[in-house]
N, C-alpha and C. Protein backbone atom coordinates (compact mmCIF):
# COMPACT_ATOMS: atom_id res chain seq x y z
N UNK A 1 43.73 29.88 86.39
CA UNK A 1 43.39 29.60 87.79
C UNK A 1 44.57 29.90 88.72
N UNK A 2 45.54 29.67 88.10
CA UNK A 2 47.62 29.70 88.81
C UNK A 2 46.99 31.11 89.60
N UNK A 3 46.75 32.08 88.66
CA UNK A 3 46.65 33.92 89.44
C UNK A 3 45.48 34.12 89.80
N UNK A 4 44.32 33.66 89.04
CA UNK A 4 43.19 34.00 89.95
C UNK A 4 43.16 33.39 91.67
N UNK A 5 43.19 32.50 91.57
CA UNK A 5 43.02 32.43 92.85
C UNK A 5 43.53 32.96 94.02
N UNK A 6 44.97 33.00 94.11
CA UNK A 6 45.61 33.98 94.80
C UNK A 6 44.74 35.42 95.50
N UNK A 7 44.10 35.85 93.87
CA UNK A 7 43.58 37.05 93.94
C UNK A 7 42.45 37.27 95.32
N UNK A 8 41.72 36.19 95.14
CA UNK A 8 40.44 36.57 96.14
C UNK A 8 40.79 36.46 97.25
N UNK A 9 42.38 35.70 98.07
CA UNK A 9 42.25 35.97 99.66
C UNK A 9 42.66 37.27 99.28
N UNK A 10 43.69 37.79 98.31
CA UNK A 10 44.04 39.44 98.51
C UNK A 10 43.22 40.05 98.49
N UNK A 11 41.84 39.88 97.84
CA UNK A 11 40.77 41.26 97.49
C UNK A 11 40.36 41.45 99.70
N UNK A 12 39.90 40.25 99.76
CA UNK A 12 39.85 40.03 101.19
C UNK A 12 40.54 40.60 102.31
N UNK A 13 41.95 40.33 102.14
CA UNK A 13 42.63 41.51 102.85
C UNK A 13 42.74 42.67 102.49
N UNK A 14 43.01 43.42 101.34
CA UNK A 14 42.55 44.63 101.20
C UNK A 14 41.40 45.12 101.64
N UNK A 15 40.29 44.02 101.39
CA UNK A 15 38.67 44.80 101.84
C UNK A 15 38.94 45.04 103.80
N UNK A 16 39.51 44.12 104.20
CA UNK A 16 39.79 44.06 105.85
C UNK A 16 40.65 45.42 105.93
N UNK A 17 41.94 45.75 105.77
CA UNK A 17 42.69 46.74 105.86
C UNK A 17 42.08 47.87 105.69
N UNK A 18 41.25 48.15 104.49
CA UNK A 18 40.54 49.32 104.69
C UNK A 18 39.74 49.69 105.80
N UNK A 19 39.04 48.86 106.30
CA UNK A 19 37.87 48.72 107.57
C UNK A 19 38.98 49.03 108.61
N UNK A 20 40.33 48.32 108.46
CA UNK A 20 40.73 48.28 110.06
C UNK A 20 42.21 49.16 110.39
N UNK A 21 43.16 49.78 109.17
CA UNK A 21 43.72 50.52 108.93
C UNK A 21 43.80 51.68 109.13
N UNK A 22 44.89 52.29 110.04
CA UNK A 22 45.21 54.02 109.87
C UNK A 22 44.97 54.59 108.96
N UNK A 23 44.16 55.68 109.02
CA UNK A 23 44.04 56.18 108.04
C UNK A 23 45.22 56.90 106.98
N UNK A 24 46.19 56.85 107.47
CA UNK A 24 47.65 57.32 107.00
C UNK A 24 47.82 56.38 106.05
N UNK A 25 47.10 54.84 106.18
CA UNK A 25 47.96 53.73 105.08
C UNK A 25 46.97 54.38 103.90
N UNK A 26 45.50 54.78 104.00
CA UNK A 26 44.80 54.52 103.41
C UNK A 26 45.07 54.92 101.62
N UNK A 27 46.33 55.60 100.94
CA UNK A 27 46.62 55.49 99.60
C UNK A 27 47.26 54.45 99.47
N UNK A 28 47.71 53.90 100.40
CA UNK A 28 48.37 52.58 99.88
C UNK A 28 47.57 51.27 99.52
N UNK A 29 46.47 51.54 100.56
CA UNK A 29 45.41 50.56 100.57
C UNK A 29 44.58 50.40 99.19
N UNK A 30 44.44 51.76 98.82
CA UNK A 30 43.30 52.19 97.63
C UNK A 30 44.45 51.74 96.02
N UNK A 31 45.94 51.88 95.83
CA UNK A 31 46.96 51.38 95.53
C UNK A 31 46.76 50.18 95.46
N UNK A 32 46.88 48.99 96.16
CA UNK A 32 46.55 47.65 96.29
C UNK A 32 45.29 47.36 95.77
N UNK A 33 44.51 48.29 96.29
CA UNK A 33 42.96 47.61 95.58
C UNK A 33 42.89 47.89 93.76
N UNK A 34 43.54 48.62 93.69
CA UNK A 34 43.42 48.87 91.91
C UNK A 34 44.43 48.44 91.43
N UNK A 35 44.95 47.78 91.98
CA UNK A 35 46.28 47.15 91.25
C UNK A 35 45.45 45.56 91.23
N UNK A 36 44.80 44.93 92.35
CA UNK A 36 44.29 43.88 92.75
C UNK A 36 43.31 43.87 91.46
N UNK A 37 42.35 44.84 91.30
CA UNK A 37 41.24 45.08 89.92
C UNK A 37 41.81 44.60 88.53
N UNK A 38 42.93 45.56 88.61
CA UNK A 38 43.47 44.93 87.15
C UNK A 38 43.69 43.31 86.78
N UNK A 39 44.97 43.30 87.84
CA UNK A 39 45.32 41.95 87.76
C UNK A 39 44.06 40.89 87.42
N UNK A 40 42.79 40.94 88.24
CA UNK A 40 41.95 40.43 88.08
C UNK A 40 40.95 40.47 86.55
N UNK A 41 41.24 41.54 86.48
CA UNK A 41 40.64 41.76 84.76
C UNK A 41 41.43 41.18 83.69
N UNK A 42 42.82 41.57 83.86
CA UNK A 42 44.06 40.81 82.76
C UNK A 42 43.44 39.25 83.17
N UNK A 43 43.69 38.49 84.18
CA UNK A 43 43.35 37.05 84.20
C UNK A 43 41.90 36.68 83.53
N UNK A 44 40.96 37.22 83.43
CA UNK A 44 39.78 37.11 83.32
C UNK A 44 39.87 37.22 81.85
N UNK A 45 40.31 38.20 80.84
CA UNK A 45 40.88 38.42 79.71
C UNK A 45 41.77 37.31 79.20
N UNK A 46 42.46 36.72 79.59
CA UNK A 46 43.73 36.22 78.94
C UNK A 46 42.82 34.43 79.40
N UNK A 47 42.02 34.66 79.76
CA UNK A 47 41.03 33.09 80.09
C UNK A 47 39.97 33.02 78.57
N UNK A 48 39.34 34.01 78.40
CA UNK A 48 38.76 34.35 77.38
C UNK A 48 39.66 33.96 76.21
N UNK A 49 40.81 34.53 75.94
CA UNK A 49 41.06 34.60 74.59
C UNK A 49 41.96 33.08 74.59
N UNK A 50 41.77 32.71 73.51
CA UNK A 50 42.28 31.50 72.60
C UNK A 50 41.07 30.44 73.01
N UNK A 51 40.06 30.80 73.77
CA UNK A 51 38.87 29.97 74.02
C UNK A 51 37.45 30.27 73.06
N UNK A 52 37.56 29.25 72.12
CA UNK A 52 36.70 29.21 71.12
C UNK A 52 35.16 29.09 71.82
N UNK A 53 34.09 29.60 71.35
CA UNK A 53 32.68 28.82 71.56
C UNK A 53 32.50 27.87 71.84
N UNK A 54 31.92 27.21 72.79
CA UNK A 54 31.69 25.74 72.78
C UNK A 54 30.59 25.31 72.27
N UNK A 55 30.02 24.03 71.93
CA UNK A 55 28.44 23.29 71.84
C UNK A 55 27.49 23.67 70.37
N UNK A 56 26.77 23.44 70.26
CA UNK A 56 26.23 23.54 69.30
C UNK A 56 25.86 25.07 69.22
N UNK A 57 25.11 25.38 67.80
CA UNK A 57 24.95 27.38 67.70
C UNK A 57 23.53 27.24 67.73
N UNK A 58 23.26 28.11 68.04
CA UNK A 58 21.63 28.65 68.46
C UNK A 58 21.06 29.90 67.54
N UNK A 59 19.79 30.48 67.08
CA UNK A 59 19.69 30.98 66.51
C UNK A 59 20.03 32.24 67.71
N UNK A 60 20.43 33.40 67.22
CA UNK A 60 21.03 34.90 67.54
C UNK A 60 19.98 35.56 66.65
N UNK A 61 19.57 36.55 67.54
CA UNK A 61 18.54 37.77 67.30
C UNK A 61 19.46 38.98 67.60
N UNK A 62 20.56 39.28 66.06
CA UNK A 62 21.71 40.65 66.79
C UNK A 62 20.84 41.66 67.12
N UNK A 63 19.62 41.77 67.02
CA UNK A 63 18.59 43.82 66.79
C UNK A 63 18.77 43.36 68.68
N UNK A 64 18.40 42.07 68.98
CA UNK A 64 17.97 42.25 70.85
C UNK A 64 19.29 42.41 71.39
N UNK A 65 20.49 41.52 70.31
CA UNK A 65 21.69 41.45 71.42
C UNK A 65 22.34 42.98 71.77
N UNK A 66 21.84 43.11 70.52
CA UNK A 66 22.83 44.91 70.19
C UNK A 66 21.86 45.91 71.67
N UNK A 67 20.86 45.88 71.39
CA UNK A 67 19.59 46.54 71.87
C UNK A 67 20.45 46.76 73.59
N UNK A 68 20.50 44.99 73.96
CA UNK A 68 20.76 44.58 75.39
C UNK A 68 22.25 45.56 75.66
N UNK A 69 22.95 44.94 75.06
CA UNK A 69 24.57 44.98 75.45
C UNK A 69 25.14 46.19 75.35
N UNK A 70 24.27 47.10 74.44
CA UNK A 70 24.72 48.82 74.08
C UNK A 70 23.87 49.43 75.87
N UNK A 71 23.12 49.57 76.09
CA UNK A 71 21.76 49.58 76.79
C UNK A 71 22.69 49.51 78.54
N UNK A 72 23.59 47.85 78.41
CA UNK A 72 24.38 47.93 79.82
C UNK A 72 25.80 48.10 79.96
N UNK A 73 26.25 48.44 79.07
CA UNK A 73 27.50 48.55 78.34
C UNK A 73 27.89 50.49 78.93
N UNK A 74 27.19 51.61 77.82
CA UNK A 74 27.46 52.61 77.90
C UNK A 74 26.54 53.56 79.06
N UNK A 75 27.62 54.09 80.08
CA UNK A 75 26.60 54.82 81.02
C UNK A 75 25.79 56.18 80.26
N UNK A 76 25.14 56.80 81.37
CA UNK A 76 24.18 57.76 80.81
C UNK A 76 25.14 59.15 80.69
N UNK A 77 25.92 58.79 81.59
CA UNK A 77 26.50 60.24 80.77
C UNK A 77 27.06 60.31 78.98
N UNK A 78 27.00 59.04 78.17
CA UNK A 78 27.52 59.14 76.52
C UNK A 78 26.36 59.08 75.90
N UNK A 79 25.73 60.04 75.50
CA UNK A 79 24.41 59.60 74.23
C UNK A 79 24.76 58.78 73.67
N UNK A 80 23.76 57.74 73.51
CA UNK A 80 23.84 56.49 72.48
C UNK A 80 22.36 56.50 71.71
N UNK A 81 22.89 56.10 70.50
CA UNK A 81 21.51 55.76 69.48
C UNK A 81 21.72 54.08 68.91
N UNK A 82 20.76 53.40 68.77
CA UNK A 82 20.42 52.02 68.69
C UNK A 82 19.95 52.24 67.64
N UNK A 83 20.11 51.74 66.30
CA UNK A 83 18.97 51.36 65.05
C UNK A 83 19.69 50.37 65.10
N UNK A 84 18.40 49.56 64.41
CA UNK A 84 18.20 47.99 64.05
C UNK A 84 17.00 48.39 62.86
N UNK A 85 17.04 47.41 61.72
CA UNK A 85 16.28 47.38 60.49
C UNK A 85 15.78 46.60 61.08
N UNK A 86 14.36 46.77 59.89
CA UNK A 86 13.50 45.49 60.20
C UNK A 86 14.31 44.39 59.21
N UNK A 87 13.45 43.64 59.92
CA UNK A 87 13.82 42.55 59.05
C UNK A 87 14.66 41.70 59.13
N UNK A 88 15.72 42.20 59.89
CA UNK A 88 17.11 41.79 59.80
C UNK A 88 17.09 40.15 60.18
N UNK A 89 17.83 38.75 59.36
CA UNK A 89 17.25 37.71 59.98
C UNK A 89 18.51 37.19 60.82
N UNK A 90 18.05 36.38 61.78
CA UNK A 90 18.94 36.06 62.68
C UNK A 90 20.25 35.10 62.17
N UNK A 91 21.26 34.96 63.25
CA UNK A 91 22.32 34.04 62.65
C UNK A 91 22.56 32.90 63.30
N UNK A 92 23.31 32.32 63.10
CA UNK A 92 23.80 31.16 63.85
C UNK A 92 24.71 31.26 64.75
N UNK A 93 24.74 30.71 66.17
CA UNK A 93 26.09 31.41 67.07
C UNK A 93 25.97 31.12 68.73
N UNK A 94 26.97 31.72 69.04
CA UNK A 94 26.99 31.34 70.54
C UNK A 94 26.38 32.62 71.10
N UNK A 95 25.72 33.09 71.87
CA UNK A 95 24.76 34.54 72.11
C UNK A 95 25.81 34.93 73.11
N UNK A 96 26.43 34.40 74.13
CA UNK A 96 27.10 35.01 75.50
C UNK A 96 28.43 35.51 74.68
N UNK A 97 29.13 34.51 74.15
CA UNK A 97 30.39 34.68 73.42
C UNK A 97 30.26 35.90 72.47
N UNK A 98 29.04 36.44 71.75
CA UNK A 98 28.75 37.56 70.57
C UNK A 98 28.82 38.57 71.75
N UNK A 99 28.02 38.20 72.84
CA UNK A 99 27.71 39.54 73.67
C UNK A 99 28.58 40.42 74.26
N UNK A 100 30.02 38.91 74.37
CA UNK A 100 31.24 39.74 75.16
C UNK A 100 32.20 40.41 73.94
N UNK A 101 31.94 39.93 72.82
CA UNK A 101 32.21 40.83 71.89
C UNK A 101 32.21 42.39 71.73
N UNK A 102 31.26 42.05 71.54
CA UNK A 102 30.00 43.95 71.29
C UNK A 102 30.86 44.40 72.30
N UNK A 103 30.56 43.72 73.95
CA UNK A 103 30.51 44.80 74.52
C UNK A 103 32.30 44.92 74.78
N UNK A 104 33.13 44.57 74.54
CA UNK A 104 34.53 44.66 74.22
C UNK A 104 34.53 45.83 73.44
N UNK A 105 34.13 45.57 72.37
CA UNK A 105 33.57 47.13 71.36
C UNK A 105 33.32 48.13 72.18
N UNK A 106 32.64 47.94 72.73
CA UNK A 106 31.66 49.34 73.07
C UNK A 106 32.36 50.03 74.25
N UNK A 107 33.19 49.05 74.82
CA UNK A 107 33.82 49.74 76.05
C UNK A 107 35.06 50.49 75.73
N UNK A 108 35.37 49.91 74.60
CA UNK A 108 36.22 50.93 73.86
C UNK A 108 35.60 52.34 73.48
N UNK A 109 34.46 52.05 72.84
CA UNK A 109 33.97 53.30 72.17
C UNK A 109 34.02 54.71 73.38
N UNK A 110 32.91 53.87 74.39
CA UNK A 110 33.00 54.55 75.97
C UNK A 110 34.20 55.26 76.63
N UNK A 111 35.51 54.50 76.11
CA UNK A 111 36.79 55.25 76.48
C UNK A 111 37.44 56.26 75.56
N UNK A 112 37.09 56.00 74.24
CA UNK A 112 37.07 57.08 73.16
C UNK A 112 36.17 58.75 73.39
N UNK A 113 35.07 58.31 73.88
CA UNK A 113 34.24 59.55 74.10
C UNK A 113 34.43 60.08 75.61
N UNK A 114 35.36 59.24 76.13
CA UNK A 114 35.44 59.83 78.11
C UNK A 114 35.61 61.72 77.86
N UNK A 115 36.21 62.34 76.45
CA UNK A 115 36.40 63.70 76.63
C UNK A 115 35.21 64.10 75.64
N UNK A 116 34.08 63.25 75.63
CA UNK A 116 32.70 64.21 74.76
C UNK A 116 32.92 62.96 73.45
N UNK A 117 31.66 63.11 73.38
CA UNK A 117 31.04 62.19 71.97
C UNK A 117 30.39 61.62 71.94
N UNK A 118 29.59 60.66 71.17
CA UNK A 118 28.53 59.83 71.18
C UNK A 118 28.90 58.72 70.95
N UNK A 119 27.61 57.29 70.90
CA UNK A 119 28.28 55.91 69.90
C UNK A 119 26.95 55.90 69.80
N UNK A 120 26.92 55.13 68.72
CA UNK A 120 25.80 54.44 67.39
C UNK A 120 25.70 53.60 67.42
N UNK A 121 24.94 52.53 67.76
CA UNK A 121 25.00 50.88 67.23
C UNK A 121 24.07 50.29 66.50
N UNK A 122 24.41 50.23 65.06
CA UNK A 122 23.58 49.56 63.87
C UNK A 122 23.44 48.56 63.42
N UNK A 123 22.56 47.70 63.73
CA UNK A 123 22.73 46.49 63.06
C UNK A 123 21.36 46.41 61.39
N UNK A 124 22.21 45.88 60.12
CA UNK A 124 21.26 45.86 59.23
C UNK A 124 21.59 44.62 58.21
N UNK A 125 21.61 44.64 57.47
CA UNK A 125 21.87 43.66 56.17
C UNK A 125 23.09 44.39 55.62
N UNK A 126 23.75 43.21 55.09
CA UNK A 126 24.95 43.72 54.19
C UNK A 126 25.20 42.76 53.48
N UNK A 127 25.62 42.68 52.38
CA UNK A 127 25.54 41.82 50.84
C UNK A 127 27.21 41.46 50.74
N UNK A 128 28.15 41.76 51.78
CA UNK A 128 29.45 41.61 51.23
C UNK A 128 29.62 39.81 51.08
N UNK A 129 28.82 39.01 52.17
CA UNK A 129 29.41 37.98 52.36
C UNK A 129 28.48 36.62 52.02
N UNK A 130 28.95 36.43 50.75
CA UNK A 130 28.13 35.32 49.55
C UNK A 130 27.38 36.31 49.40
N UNK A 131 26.86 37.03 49.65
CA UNK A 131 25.79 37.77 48.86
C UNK A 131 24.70 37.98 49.85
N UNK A 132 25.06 37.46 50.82
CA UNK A 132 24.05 37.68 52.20
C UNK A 132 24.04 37.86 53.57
N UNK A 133 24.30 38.65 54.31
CA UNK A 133 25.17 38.86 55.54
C UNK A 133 24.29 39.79 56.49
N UNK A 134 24.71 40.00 57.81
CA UNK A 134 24.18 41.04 58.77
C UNK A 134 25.33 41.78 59.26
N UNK A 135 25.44 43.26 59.21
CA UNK A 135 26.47 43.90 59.90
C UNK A 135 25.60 44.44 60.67
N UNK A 136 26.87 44.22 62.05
CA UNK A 136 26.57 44.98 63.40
C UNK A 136 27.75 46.14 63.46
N UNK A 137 27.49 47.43 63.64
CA UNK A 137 28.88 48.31 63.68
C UNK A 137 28.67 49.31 64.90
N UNK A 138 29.62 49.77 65.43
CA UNK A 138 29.37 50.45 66.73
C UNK A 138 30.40 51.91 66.22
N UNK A 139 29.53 52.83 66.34
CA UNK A 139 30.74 53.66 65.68
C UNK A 139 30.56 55.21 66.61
N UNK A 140 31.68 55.34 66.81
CA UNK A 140 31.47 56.35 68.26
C UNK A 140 32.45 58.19 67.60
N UNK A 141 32.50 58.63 67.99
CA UNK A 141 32.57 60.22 67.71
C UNK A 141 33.82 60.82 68.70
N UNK A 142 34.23 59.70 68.90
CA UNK A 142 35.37 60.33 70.08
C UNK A 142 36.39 60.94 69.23
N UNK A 143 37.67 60.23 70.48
CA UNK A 143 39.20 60.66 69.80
C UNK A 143 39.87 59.97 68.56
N UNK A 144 39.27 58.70 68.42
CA UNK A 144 39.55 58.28 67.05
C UNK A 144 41.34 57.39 67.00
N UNK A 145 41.54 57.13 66.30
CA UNK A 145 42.53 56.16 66.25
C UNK A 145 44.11 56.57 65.09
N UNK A 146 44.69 57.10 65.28
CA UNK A 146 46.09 57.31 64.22
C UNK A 146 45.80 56.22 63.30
N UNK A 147 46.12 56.91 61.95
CA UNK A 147 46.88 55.78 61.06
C UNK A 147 47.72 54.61 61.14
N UNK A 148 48.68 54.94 62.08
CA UNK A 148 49.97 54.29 62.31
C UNK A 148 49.34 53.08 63.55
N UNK A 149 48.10 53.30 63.99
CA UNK A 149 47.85 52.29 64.79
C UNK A 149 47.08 51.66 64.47
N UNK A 150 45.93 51.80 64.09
CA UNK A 150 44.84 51.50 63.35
C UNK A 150 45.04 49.42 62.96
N UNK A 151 46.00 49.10 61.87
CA UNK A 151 46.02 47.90 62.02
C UNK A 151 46.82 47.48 62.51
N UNK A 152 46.81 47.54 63.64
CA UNK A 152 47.21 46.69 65.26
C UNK A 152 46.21 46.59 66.37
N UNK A 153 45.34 47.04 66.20
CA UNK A 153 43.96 47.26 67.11
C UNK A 153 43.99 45.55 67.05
N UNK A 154 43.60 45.01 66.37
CA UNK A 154 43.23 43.46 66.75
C UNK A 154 44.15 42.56 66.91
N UNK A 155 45.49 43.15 67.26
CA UNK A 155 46.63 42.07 67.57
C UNK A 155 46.78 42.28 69.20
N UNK A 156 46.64 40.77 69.40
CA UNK A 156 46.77 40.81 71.40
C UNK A 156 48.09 41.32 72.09
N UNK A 157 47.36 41.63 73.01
CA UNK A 157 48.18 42.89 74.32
C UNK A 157 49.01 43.66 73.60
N UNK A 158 48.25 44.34 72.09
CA UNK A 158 48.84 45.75 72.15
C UNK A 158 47.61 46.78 72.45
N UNK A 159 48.08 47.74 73.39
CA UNK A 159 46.87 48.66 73.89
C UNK A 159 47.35 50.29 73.95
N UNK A 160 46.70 50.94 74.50
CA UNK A 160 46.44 52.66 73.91
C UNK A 160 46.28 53.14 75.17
N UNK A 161 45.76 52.49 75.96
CA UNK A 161 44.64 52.74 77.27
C UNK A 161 45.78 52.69 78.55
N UNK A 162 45.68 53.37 79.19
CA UNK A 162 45.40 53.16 80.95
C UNK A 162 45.33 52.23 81.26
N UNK A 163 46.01 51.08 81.70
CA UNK A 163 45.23 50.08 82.44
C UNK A 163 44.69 48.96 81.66
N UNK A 164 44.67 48.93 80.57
CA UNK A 164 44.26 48.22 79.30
C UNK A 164 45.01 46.89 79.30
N UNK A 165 44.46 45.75 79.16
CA UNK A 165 45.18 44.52 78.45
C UNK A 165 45.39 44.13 77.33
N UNK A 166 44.67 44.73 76.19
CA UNK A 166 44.92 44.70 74.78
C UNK A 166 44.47 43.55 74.60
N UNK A 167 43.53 43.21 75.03
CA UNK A 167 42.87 41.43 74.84
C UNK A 167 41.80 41.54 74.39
N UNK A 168 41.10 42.71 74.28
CA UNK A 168 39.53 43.27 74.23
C UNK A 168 39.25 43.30 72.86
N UNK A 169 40.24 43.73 72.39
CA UNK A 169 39.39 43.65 70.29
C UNK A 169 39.66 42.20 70.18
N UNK A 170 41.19 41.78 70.61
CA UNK A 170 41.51 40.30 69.95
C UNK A 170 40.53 39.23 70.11
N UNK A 171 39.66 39.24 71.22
CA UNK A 171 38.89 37.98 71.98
C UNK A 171 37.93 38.91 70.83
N UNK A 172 37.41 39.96 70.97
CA UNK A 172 36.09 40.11 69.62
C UNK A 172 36.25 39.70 68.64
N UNK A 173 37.52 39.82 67.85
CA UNK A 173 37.83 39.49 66.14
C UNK A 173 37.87 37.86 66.52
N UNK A 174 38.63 37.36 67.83
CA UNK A 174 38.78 35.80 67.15
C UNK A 174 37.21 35.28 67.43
N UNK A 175 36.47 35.89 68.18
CA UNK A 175 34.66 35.55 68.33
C UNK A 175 34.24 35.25 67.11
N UNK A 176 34.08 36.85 66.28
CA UNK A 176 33.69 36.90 65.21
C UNK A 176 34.11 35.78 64.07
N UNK A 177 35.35 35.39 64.33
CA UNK A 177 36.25 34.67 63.02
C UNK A 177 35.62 33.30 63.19
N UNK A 178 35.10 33.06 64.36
CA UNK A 178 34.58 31.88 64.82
C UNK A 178 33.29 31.38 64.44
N UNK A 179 32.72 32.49 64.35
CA UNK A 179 31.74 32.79 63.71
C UNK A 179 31.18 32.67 62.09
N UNK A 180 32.08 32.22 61.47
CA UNK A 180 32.42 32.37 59.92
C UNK A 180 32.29 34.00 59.65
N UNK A 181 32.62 35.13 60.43
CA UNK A 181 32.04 36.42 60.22
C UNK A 181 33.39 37.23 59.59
N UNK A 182 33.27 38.78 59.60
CA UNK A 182 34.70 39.31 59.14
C UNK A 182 34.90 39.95 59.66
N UNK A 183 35.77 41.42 60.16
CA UNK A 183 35.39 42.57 61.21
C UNK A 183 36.44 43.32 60.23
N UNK A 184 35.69 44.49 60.55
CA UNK A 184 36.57 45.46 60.01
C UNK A 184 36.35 47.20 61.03
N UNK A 185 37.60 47.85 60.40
CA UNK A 185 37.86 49.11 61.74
C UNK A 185 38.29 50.35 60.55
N UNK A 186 37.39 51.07 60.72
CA UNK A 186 37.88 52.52 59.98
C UNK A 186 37.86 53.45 61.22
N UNK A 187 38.91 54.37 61.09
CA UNK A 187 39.15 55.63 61.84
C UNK A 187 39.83 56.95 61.98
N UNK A 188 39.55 57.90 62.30
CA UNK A 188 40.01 59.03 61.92
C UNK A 188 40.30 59.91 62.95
N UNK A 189 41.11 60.54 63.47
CA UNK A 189 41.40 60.88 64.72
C UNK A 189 40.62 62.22 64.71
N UNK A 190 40.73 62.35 65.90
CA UNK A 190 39.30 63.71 66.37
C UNK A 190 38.33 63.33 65.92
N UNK A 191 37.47 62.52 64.90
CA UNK A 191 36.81 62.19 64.53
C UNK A 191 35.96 61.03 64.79
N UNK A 192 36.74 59.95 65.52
CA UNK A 192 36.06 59.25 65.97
C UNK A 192 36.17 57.54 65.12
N UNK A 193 35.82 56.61 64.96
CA UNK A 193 35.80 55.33 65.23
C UNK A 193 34.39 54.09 64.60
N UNK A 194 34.95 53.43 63.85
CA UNK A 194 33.86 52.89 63.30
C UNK A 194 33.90 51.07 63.43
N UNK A 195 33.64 50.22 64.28
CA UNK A 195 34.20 48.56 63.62
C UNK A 195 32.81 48.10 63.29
N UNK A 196 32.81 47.25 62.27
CA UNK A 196 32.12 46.80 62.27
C UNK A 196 32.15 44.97 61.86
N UNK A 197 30.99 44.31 62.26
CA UNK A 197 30.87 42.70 62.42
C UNK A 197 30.33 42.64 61.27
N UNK A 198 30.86 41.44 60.50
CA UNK A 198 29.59 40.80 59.12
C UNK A 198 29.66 39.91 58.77
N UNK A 199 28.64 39.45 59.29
CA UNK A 199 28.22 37.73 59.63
C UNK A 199 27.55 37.03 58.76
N UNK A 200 27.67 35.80 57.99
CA UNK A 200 26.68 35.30 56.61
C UNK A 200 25.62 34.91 57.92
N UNK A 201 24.46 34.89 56.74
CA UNK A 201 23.23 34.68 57.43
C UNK A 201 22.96 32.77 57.07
């Protein structure tokens, strides 16, 4: 709350300055406003993480969550394909907290393919965990991930990106972990990017 708040009389004066400003300030203005964005995203991020689920778990339908969150997640310029098995049975869980997961995922994937590629999002059965589980995996065709980075992806505020807070896998893996679930990340550069969720049923 210490930085958010601050933030919104600034978004305010920036939104005023633009309207009422020389047009000479106007890179400085557009400067302030994306500097103002971030800041606001890092706070919003760093509120999220070390904040567990709250309240009791509800049954989770992953075929709708995946369906939803891929669906508002990736724009139309990245082909995306959705399979979901039948069958698949639901889990136990917090639905908003899974959702900001995924789509933590996926906005990665989205920045992987910004130079061409696709993402996939599968959700089916998987036997790794007791012998009965659901994996959800999002696996995209982009630029793909080095060796040498690969396991550090889920350690907080280390990032790759532009502008990035490096909070985005960590708040997914500690979701998932919360979850009694496991996550795992294969990748191959030029090649593209695979994580996937696996949750006991």
């Amino acid at each position: 709350h210490e930085l958010k708040n601050p933030l919104t009389p600034i978004k305010f004066a920036v939104d005023r300055l633009r309207r009422e400003a020389a047009p000479s300030l106007r890179e400085s203005i557009e400067v302030l406003s994306t500097e103002t964005a971030r800041l606001e995203e890092l706070a919003r991020s760093f509120s999220q993480f070390g904040r567990l689920p709250e309240g009791p778990r509800a049954p989770v339908d992953l075929g709708e969550l995946a369906r939803y969150t891929a669906r508002s997640s990736v724009p139309d310029r990245v082909p995306l394909e959705i399979s979901v098995d039948d069958g698949v049975p639901l889990i136990a869980g917090h639905h908003d907290a899974l959702s900001r997961a995924l789509s933590n995922v996926i906005l990665n994937a989205v920045e992987a393919c910004r130079d061409g590629g696709s993402i996939t999002v599968r959700v089916g059965r998987d036997a790794r965990i007791g012998g009965d589980g659901v994996a959800l995996s999002v696996r995209d065709t982009g630029c793909g991930i080095p060796p040498d980075r690969i396991a550090r992806i889920w350690d907080p505020y280390v990032t790759y990106k532009s502008g990035g807070t490096g909070l985005g896998l960590a708040i997914a893996r500690q979701t998932i972990l919360a979850h009694d679930g496991e996550v795992t990340a294969e990748s191959e550069p030029g090649r593209g990017t695979t994580i996937r969720f696996i949750f006991p049923v």
